[in-house]
C-alpha atoms as a PDB file:
ATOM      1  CA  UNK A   1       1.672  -1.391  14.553  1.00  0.00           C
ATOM      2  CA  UNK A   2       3.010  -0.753  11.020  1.00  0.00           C
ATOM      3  CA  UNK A   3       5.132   2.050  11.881  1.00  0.00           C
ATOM      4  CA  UNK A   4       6.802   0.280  14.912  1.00  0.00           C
ATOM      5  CA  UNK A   5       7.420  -2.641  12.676  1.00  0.00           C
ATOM      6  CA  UNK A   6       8.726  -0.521  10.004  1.00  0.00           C
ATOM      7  CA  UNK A   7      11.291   1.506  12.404  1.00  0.00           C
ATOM      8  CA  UNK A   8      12.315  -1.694  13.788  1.00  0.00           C
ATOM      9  CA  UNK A   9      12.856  -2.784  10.727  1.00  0.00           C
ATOM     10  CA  UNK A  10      14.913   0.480   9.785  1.00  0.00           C
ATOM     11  CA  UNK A  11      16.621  -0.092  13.121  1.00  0.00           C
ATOM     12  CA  UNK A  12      18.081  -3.057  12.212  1.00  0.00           C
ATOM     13  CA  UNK A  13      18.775  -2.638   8.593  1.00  0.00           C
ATOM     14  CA  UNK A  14      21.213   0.414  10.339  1.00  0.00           C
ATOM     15  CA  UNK A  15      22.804  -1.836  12.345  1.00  0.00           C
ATOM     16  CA  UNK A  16      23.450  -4.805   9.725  1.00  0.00           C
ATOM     17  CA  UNK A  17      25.269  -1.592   7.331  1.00  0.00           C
ATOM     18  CA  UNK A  18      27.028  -1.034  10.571  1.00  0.00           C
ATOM     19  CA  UNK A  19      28.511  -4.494  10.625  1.00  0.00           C
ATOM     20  CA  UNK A  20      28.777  -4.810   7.044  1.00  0.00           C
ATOM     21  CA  UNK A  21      32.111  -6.050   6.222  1.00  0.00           C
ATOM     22  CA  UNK A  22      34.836  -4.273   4.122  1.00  0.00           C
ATOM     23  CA  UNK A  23      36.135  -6.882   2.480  1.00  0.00           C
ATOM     24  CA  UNK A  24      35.297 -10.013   0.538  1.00  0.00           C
ATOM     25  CA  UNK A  25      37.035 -13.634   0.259  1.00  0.00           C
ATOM     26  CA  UNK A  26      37.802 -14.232  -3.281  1.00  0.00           C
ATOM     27  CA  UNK A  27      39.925 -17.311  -4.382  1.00  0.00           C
ATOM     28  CA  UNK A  28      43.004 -17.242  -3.224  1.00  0.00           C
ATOM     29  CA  UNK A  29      45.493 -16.732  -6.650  1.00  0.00           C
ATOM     30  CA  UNK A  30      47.820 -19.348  -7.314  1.00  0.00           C
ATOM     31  CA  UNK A  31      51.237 -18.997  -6.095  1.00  0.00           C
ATOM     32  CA  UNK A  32      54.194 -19.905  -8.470  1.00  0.00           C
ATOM     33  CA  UNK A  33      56.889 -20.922  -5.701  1.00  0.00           C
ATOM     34  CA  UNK A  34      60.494 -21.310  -6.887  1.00  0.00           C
ATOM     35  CA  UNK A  35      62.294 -23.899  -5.354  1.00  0.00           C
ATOM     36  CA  UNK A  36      65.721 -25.436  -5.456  1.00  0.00           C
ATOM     37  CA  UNK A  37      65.581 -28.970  -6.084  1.00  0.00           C
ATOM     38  CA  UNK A  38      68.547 -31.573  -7.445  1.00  0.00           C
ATOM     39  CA  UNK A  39      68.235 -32.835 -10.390  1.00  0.00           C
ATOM     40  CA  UNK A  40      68.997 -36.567 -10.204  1.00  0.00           C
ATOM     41  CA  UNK A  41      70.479 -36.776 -13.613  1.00  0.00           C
ATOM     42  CA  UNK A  42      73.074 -34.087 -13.366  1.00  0.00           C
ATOM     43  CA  UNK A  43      73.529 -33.963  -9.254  1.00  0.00           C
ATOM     44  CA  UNK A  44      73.427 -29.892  -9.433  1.00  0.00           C
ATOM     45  CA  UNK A  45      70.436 -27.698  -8.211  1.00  0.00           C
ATOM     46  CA  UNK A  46      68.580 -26.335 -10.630  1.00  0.00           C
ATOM     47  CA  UNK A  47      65.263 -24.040 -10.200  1.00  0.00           C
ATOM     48  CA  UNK A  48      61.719 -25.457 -10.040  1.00  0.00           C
ATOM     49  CA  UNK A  49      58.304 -23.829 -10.281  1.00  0.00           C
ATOM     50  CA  UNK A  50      55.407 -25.466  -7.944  1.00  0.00           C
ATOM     51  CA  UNK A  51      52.003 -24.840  -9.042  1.00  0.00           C
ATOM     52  CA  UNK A  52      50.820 -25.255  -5.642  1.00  0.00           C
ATOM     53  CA  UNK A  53      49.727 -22.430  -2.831  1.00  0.00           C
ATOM     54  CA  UNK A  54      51.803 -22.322   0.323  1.00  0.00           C
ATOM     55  CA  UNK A  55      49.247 -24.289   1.932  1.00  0.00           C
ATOM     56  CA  UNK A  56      48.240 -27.100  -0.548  1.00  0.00           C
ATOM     57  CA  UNK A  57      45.185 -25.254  -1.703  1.00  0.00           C
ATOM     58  CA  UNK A  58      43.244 -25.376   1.400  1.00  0.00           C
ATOM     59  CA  UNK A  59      42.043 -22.390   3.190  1.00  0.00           C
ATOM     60  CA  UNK A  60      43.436 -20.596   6.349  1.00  0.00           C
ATOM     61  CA  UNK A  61      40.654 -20.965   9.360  1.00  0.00           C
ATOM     62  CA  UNK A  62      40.269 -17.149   8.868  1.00  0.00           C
ATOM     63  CA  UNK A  63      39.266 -17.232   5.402  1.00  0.00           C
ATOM     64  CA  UNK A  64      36.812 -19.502   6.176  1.00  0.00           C
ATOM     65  CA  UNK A  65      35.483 -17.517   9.042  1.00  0.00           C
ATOM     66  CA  UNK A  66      35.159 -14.006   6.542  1.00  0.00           C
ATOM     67  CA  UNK A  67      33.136 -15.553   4.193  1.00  0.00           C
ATOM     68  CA  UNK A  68      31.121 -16.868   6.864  1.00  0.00           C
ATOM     69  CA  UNK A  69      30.759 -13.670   7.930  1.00  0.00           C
ATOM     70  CA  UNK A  70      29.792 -12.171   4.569  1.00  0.00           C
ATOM     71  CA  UNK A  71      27.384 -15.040   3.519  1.00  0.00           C
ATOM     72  CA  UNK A  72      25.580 -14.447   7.437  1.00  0.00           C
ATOM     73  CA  UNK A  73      26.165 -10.667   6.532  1.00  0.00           C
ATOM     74  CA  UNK A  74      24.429 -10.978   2.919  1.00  0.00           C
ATOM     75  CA  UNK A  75      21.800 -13.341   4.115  1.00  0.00           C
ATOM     76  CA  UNK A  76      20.455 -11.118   6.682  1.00  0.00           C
ATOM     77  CA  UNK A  77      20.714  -8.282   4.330  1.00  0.00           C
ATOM     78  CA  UNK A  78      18.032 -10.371   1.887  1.00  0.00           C
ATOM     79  CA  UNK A  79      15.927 -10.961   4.703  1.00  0.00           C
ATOM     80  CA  UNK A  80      15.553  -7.463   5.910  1.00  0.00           C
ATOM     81  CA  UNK A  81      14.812  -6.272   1.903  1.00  0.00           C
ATOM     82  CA  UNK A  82      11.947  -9.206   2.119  1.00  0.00           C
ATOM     83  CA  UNK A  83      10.539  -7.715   5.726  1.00  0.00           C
ATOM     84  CA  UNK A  84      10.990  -4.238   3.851  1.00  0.00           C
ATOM     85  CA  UNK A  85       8.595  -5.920   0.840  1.00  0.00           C
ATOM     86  CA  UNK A  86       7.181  -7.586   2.794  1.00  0.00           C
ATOM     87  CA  UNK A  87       5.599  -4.167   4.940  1.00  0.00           C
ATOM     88  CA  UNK A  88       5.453  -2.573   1.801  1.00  0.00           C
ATOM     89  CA  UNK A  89       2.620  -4.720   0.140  1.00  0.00           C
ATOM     90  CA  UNK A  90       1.171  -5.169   3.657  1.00  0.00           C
ATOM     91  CA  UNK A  91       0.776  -1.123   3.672  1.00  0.00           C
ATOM     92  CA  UNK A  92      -0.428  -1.151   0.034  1.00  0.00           C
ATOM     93  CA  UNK A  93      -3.423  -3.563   1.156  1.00  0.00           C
ATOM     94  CA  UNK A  94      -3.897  -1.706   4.292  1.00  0.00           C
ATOM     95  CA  UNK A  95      -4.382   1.495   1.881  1.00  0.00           C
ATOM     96  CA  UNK A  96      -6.351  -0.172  -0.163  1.00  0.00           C
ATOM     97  CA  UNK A  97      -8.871  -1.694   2.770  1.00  0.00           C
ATOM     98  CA  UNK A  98      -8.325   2.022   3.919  1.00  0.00           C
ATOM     99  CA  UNK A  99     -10.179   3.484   0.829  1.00  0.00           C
ATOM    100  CA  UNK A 100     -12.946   0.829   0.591  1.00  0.00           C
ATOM    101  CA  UNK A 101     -14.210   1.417   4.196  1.00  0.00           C
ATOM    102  CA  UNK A 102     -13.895   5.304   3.487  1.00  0.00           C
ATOM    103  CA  UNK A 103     -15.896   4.975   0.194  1.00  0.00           C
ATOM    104  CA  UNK A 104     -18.401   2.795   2.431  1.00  0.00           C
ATOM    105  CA  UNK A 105     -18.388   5.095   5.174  1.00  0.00           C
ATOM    106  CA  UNK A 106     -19.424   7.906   2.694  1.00  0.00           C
ATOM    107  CA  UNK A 107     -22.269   5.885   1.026  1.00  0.00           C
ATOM    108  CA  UNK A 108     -23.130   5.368   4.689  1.00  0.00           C
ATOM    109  CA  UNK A 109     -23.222   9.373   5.900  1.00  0.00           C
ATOM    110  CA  UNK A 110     -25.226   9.701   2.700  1.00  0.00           C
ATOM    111  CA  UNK A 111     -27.867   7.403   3.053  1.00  0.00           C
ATOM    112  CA  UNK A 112     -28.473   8.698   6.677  1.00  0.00           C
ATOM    113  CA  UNK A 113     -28.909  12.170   5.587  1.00  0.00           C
ATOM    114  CA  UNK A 114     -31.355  10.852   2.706  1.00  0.00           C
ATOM    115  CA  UNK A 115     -33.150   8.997   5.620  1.00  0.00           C
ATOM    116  CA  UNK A 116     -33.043  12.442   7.324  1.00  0.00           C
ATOM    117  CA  UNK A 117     -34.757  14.599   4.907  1.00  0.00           C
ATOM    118  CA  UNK A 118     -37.131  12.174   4.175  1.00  0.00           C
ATOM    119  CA  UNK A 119     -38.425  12.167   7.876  1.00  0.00           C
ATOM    120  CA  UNK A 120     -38.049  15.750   7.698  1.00  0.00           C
ATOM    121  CA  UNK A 121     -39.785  16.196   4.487  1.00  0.00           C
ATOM    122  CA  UNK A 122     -43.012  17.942   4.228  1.00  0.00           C
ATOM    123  CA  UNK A 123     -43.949  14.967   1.959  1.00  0.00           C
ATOM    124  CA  UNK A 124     -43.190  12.274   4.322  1.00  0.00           C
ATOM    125  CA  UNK A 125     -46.977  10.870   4.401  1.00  0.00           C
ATOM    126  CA  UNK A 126     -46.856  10.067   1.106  1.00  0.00           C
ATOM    127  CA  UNK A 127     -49.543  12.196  -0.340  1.00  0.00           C
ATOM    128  CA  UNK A 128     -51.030  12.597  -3.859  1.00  0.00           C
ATOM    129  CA  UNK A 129     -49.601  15.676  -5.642  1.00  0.00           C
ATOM    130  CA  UNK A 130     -52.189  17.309  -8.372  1.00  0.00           C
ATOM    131  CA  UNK A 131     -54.525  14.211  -8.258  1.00  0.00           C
ATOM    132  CA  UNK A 132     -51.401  12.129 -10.347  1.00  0.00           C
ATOM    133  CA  UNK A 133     -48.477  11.520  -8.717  1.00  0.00           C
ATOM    134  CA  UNK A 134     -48.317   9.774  -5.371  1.00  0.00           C
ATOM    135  CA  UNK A 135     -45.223  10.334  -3.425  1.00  0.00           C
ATOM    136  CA  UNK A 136     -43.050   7.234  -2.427  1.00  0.00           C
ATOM    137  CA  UNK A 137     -39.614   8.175  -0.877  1.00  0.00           C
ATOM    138  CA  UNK A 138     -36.897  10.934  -1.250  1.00  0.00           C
ATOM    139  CA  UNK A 139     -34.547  10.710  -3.871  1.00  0.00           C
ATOM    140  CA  UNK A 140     -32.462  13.632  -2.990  1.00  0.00           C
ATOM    141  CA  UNK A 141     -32.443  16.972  -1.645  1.00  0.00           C
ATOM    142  CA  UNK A 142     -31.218  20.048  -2.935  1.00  0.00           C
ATOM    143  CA  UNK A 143     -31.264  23.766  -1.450  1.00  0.00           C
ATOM    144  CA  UNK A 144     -34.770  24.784  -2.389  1.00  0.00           C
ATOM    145  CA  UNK A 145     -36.167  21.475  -3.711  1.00  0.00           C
ATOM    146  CA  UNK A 146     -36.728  17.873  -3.172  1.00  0.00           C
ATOM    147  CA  UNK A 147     -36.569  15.040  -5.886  1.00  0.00           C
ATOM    148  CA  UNK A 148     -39.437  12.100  -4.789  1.00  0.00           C
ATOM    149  CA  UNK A 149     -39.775   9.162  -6.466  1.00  0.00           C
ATOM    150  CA  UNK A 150     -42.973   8.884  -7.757  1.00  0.00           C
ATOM    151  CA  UNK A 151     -45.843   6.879  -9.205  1.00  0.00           C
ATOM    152  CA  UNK A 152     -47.905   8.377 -12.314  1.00  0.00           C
ATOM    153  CA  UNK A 153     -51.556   7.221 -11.469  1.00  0.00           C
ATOM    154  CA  UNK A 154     -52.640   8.363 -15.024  1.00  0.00           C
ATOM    155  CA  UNK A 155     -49.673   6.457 -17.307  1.00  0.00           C
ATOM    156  CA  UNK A 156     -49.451   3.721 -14.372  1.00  0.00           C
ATOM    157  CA  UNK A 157     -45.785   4.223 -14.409  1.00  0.00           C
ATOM    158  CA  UNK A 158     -42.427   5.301 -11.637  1.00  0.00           C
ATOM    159  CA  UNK A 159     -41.716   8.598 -12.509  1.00  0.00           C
ATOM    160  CA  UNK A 160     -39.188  11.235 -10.543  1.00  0.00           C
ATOM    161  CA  UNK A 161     -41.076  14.515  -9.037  1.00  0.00           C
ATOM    162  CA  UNK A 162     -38.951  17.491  -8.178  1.00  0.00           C
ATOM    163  CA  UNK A 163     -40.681  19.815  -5.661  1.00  0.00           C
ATOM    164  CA  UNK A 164     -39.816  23.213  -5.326  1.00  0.00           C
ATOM    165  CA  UNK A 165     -40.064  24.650  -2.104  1.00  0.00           C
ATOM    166  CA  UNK A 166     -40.065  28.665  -1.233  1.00  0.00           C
ATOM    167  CA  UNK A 167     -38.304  29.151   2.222  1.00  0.00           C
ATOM    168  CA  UNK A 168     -40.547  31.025   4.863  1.00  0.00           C
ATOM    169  CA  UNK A 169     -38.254  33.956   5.874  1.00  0.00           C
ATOM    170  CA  UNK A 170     -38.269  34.784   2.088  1.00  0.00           C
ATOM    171  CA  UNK A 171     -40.174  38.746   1.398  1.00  0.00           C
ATOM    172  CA  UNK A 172     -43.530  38.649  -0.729  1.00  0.00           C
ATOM    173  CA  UNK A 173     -41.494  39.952  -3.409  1.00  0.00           C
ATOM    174  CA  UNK A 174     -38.738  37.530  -3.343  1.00  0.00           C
ATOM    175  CA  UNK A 175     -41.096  34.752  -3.179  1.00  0.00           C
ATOM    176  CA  UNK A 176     -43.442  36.326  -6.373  1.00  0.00           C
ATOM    177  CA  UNK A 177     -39.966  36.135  -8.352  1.00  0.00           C
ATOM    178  CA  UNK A 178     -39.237  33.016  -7.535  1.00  0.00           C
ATOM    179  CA  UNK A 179     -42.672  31.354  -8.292  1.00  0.00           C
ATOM    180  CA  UNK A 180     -41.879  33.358 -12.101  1.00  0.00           C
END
């Protein structure tokens, strides 16, 4: 949905640079006009300068239609750049939601597999190890271990018990060295 709205959005931004008019309305100068007028004191022309445009400072139609067209032109050009920042931030908080589910998703996978082992685990009656430590639930699991968390029936007190394990298919010998 954010892809299509961002290649519309790309669409149209082409076709506004399409339209995108070459030239701009600035004020019209001021045109000195020389005129012959009479002068009523002497009854001979004489030259006169008239401050005034051709058309008494008002605007043709057509100027006023270009800078229609550019303000139109420049206001749809702002609101395409605030759609553009618009998608941006959305995609920045869709990113961001993005990596909070994935971090929870992870912490999710993790969990399960903890839950996993520890119905798996040859510990998973809770028994007493050594007469001391009774076994509550799985901590962790490693390759050739397990870490329980434990309580100390002597010092009356949560302790963590790691539990080495030697794999069955192992030789005599491999299994003598490992116990070393």
């Amino acid at each position: 949905m954010l892809q299509r709205a961002r290649e519309e959005l790309e669409r149209e931004r082409r076709n506004l640079l399409r339209r995108r008019p070459i030239y701009e309305v600035k004020e019209k100068p001021i045109k000195i006009s020389v005129t012959r007028a009479k002068s009523k004191d002497r009854g001979n022309s004489s030259l006169a300068t008239n401050d005034e445009s051709s058309n008494d400072g008002i605007k043709t139609a057509s100027d006023a239609n270009k800078a229609v067209l550019i303000s139109d032109w420049y206001e749809s050009d702002e609101v395409l750049r605030l759609r553009n920042a618009s998608l941006k931030k959305e995609e920045v908080d869709l990113q961001i939601e993005y990596e909070k589910l994935e971090r929870e998703r992870n912490l999710h996978i993790r969990e399960l597999k903890r839950i996993y082992n520890e119905d798996h685990s040859r510990f998973q009656d809770h028994p007493v190890l050594n007469d001391r430590y009774l076994l509550l639930s799985l901590i962790g699991k490693g390759g050739f271990s397990e870490v329980h968390k434990a309580f100390c029936l002597k010092e009356q007190r949560y302790v963590a018990v790691k539990v080495h394990q030697l794999n069955k298919e192992w030789k005599e010998e491999k299994k003598a060295n490992y116990i070393k």
